[in-house]
N, C-alpha and C. Protein backbone atom coordinates (compact mmCIF):
# COMPACT_ATOMS: atom_id res chain seq x y z
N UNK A 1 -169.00 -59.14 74.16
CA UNK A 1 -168.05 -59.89 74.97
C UNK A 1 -168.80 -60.97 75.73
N UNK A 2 -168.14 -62.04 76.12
CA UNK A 2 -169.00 -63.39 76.65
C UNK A 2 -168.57 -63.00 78.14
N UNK A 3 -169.32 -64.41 78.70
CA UNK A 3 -169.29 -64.33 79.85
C UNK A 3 -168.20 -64.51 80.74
N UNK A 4 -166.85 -64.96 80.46
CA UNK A 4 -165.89 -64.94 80.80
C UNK A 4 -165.07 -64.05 81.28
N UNK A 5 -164.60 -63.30 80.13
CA UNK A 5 -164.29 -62.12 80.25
C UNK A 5 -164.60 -60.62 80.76
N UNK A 6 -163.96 -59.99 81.67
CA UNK A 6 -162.70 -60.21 82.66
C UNK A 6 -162.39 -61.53 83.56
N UNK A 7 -161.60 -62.34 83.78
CA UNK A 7 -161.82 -63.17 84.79
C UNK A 7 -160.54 -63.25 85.80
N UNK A 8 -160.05 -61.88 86.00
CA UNK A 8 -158.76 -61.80 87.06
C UNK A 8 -159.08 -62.43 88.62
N UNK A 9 -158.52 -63.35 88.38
CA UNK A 9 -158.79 -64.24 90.20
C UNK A 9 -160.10 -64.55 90.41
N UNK A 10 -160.89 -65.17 89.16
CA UNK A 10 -162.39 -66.03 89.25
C UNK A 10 -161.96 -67.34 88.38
N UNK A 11 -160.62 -67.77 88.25
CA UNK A 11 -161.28 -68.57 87.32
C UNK A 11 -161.32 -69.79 88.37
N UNK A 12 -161.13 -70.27 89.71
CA UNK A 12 -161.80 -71.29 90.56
C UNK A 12 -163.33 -71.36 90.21
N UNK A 13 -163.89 -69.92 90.44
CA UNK A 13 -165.56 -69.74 90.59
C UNK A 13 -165.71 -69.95 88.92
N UNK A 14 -165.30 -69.58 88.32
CA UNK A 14 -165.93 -69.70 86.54
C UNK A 14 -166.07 -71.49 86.48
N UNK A 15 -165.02 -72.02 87.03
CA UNK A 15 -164.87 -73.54 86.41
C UNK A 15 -166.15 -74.18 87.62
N UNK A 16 -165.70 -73.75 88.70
CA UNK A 16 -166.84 -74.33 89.64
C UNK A 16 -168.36 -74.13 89.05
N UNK A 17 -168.52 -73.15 88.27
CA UNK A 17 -169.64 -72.84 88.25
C UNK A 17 -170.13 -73.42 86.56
N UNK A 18 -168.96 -73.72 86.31
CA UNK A 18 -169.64 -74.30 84.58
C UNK A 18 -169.52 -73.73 83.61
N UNK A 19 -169.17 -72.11 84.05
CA UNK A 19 -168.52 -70.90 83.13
C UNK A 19 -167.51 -71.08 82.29
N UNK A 20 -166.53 -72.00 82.92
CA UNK A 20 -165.19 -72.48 82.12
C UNK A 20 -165.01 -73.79 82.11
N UNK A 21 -164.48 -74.36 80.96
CA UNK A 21 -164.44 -76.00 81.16
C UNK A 21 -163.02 -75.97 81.78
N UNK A 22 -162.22 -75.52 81.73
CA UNK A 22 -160.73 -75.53 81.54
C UNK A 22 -160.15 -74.46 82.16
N UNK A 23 -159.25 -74.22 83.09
CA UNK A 23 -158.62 -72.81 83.63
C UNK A 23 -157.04 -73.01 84.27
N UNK A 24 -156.62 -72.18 84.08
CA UNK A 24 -155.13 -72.04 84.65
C UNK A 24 -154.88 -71.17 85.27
N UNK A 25 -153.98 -71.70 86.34
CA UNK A 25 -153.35 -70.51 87.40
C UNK A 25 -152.09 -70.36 87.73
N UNK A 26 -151.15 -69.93 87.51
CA UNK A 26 -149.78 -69.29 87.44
C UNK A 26 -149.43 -69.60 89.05
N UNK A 27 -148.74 -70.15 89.64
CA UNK A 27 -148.10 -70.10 90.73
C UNK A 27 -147.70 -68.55 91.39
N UNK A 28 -146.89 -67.77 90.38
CA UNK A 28 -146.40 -66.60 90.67
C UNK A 28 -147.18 -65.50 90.32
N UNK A 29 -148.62 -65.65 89.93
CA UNK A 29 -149.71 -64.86 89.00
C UNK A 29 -150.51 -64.65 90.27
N UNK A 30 -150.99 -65.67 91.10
CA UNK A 30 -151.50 -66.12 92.08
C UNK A 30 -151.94 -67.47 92.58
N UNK A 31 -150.89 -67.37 93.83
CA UNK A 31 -150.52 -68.11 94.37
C UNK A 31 -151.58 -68.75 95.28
N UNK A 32 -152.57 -67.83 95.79
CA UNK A 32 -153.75 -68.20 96.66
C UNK A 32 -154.68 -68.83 95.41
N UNK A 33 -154.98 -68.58 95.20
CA UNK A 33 -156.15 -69.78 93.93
C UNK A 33 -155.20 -70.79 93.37
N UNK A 34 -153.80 -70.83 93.00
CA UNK A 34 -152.86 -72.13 92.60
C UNK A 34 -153.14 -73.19 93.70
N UNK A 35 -153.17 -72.68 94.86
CA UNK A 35 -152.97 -73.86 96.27
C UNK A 35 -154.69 -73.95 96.46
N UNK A 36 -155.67 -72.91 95.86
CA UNK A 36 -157.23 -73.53 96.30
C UNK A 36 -157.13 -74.63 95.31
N UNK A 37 -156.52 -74.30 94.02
CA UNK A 37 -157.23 -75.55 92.85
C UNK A 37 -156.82 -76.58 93.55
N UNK A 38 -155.59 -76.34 93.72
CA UNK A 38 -154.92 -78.29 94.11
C UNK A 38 -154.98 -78.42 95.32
N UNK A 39 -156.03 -77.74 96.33
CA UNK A 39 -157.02 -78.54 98.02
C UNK A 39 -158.38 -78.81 97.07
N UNK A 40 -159.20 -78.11 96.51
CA UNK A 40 -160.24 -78.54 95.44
C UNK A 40 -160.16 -79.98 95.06
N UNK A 41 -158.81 -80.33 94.23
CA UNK A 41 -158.66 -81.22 93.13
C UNK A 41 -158.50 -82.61 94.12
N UNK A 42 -157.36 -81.92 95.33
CA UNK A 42 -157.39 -83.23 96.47
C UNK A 42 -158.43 -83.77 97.21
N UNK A 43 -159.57 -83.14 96.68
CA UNK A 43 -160.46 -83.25 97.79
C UNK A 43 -161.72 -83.23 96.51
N UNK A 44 -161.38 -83.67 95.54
CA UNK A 44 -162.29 -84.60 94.74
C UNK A 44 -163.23 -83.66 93.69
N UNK A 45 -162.91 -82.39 94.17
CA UNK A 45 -163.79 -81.56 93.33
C UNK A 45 -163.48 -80.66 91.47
N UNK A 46 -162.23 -80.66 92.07
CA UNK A 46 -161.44 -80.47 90.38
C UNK A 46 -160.88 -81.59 90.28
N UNK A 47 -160.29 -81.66 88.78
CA UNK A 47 -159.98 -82.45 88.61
C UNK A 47 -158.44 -81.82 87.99
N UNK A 48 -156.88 -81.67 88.04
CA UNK A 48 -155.68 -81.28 87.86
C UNK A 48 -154.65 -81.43 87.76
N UNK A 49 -153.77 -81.17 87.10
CA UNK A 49 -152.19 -81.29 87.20
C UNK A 49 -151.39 -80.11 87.41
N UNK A 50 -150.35 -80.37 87.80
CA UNK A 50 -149.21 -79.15 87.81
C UNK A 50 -148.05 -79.46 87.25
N UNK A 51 -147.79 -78.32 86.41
CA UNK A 51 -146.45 -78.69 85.60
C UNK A 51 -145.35 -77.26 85.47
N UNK A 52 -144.44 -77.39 85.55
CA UNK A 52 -143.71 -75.95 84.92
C UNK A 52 -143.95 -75.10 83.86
N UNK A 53 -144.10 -74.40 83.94
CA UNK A 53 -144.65 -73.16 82.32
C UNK A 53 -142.84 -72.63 82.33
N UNK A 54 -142.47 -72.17 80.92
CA UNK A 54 -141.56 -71.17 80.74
C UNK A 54 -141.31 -70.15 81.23
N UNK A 55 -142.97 -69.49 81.89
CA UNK A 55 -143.08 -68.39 82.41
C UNK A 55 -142.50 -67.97 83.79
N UNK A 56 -143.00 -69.44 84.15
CA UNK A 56 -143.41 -69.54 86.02
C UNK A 56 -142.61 -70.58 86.25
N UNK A 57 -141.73 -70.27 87.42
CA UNK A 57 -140.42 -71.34 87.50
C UNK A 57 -141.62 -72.03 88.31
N UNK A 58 -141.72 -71.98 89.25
CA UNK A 58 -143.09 -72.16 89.89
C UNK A 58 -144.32 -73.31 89.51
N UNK A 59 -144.36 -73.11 87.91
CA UNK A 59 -145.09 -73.67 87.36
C UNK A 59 -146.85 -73.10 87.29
N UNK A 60 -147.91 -74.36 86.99
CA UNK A 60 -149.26 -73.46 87.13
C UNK A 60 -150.09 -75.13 87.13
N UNK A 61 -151.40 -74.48 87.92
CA UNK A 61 -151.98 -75.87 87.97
C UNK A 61 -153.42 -75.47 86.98
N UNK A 62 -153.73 -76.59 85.82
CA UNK A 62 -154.54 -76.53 84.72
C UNK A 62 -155.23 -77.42 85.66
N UNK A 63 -156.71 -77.17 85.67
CA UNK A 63 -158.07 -77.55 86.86
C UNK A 63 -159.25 -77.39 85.31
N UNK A 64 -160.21 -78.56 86.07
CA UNK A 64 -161.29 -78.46 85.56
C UNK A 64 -162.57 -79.15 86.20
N UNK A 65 -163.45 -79.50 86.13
CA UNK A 65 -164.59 -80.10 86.85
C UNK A 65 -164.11 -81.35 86.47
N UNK A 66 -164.52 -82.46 87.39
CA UNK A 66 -164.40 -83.72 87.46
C UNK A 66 -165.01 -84.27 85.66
N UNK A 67 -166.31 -83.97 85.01
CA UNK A 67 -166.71 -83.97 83.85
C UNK A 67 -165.90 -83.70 82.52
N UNK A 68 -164.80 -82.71 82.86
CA UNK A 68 -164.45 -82.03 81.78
C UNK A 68 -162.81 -82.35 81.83
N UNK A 69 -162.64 -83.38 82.60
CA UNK A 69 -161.07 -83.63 83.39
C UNK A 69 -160.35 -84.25 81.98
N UNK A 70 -160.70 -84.87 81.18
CA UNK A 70 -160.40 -85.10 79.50
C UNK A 70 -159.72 -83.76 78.68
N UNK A 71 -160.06 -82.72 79.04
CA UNK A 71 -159.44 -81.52 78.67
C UNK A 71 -157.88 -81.42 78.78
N UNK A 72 -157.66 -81.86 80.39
CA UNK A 72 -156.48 -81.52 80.66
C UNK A 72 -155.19 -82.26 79.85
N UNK A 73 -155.19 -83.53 79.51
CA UNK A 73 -154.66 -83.42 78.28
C UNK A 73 -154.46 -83.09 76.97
N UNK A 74 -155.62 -82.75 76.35
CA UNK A 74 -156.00 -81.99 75.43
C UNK A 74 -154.83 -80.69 75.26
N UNK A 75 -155.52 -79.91 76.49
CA UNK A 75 -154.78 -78.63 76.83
C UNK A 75 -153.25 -78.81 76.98
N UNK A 76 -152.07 -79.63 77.25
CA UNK A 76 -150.99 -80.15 77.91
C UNK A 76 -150.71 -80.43 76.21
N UNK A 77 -151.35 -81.20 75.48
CA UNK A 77 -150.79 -81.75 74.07
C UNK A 77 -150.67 -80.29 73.30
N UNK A 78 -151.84 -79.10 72.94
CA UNK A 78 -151.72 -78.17 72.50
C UNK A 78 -150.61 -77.15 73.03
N UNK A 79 -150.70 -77.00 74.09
CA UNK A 79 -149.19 -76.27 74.85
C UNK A 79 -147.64 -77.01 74.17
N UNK A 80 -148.05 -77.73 73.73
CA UNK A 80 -146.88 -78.36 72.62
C UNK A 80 -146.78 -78.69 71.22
N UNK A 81 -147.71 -79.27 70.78
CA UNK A 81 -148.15 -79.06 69.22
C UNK A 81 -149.16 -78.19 68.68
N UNK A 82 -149.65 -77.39 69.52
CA UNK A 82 -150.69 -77.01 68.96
C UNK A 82 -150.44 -76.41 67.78
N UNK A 83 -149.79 -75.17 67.98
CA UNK A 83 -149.02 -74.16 67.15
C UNK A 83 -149.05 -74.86 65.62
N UNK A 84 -148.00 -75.41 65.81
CA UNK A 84 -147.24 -76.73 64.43
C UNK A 84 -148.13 -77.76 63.91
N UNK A 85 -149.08 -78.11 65.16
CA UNK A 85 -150.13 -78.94 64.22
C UNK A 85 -151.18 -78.65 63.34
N UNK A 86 -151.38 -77.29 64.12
CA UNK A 86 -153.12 -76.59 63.75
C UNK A 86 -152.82 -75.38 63.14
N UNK A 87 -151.42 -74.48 63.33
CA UNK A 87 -151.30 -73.70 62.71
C UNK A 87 -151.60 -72.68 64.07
N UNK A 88 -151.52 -71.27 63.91
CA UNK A 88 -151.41 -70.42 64.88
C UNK A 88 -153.37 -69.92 64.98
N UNK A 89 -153.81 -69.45 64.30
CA UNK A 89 -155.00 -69.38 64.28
C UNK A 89 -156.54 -70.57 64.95
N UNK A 90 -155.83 -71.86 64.17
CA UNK A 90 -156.92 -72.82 64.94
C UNK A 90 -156.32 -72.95 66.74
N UNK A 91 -155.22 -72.91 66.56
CA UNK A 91 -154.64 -73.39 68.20
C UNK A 91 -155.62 -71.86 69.05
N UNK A 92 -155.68 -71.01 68.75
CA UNK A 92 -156.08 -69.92 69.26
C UNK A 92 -156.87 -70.55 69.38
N UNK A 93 -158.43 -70.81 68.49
CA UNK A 93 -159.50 -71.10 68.58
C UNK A 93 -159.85 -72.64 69.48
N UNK A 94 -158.88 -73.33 69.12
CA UNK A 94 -158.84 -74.28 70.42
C UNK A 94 -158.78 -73.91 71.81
N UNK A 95 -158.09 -73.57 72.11
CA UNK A 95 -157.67 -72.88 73.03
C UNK A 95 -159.13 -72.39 73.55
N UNK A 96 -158.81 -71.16 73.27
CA UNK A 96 -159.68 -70.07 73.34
C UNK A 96 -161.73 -71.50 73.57
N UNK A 97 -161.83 -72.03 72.94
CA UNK A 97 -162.86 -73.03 73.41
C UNK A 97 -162.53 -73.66 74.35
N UNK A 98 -161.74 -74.46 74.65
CA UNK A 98 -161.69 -75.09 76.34
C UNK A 98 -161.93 -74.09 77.39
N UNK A 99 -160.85 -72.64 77.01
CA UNK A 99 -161.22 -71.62 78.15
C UNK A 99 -162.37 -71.20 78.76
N UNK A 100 -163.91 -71.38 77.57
CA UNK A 100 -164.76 -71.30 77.55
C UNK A 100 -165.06 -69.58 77.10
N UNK A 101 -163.93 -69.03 76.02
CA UNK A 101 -164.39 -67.93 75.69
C UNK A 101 -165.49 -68.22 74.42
N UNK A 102 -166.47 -66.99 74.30
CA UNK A 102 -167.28 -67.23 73.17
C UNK A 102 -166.81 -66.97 71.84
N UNK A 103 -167.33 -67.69 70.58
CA UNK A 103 -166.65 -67.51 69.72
C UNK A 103 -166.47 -66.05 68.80
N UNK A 104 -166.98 -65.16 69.39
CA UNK A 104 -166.67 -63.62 69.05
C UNK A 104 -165.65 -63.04 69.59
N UNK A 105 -165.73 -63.85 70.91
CA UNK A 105 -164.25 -63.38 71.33
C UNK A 105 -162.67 -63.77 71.09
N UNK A 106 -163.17 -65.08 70.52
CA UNK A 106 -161.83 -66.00 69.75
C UNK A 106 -161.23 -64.75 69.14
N UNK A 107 -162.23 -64.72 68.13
CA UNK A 107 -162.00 -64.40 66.71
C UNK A 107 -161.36 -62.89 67.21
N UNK A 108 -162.13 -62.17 67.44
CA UNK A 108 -161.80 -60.85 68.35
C UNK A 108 -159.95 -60.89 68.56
N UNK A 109 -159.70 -61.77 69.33
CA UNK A 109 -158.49 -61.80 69.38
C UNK A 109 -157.27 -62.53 68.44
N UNK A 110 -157.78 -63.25 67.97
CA UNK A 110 -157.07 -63.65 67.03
C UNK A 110 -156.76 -62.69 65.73
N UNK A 111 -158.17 -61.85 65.19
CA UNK A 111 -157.66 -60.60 64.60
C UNK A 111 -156.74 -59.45 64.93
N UNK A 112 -156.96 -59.20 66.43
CA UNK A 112 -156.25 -58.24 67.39
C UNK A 112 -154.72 -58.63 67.34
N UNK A 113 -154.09 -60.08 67.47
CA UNK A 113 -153.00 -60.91 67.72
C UNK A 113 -152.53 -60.74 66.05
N UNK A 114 -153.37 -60.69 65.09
CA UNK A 114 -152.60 -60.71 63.39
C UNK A 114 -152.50 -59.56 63.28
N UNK A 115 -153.51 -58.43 63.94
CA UNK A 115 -153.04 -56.79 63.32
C UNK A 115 -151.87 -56.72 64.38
N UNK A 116 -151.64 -56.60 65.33
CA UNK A 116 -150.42 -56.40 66.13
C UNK A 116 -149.12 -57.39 65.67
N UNK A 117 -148.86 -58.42 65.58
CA UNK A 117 -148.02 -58.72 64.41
C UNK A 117 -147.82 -57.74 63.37
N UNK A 118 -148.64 -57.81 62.60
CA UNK A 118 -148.46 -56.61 61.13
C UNK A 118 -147.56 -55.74 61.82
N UNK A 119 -148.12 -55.28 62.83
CA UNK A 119 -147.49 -53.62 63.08
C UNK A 119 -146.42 -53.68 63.71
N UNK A 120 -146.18 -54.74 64.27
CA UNK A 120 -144.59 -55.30 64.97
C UNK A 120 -143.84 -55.56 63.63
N UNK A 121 -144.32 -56.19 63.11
CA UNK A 121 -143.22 -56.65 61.84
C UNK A 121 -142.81 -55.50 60.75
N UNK A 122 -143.78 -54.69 60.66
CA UNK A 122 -143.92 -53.35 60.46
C UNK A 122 -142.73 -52.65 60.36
N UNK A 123 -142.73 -52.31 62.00
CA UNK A 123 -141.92 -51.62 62.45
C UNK A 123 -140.78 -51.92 62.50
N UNK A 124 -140.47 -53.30 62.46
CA UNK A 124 -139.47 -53.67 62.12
C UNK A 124 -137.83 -53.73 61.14
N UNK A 125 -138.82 -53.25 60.23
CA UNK A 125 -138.13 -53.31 58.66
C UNK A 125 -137.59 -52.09 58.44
């Protein structure tokens, strides 16, 4: 497993620290690191937007180091084509690289995400 992972309520410190190029925070996930990124970002040190998720009426603010601030569209275009452009597997692996997971762990889950399918669809029938 890389260095990322677990990262429940670090990902300010992961991105501050170079650990993550790219991180997101859920408004309603937590709300205290949503309002540090965007005093951070106002105050010159991330770089961010906030937008509504499906999830989170709330929305979530996508942060990154001033260096890596090119991501955040990146990340914003894939949250919409990714899927359909790249197919379900590369979008993972996209993904999953801005987050700054390692690539054992992509893959890791992306196998984990096709056997659980199987067994949903499975069960289905």
């Amino acid at each position: 497993m890389g260095m990322v992972a677990p990262h429940e309520h670090q990902e300010i410190a992961l991105v501050l620290g170079g650990v993550k190029p790219l991180a997101t925070v859920e408004h309603d996930k937590d709300p205290e690191q949503y309002v540090q990124a965007i005093l951070l970002g106002l105050a010159g040190m991330l770089r961010y937007e906030v937008a509504p998720t499906a999830d989170c009426p709330n929305g979530e603010v996508v942060f990154s180091l001033p260096s890596n601030g090119g991501l955040i569209p990146e990340y914003r275009y894939l949250v919409l084509c990714g899927v359909e452009e790249h197919g379900l597997r590369e979008y993972h692996r996209k993904m999953g690289r801005m987050f700054g997971y390692a690539p054992e762990d992509i893959e890791a889950f992306i196998a984990a995400e096709i056997d659980w399918r199987i067994v949903w669809e499975a069960a289905l029938t």
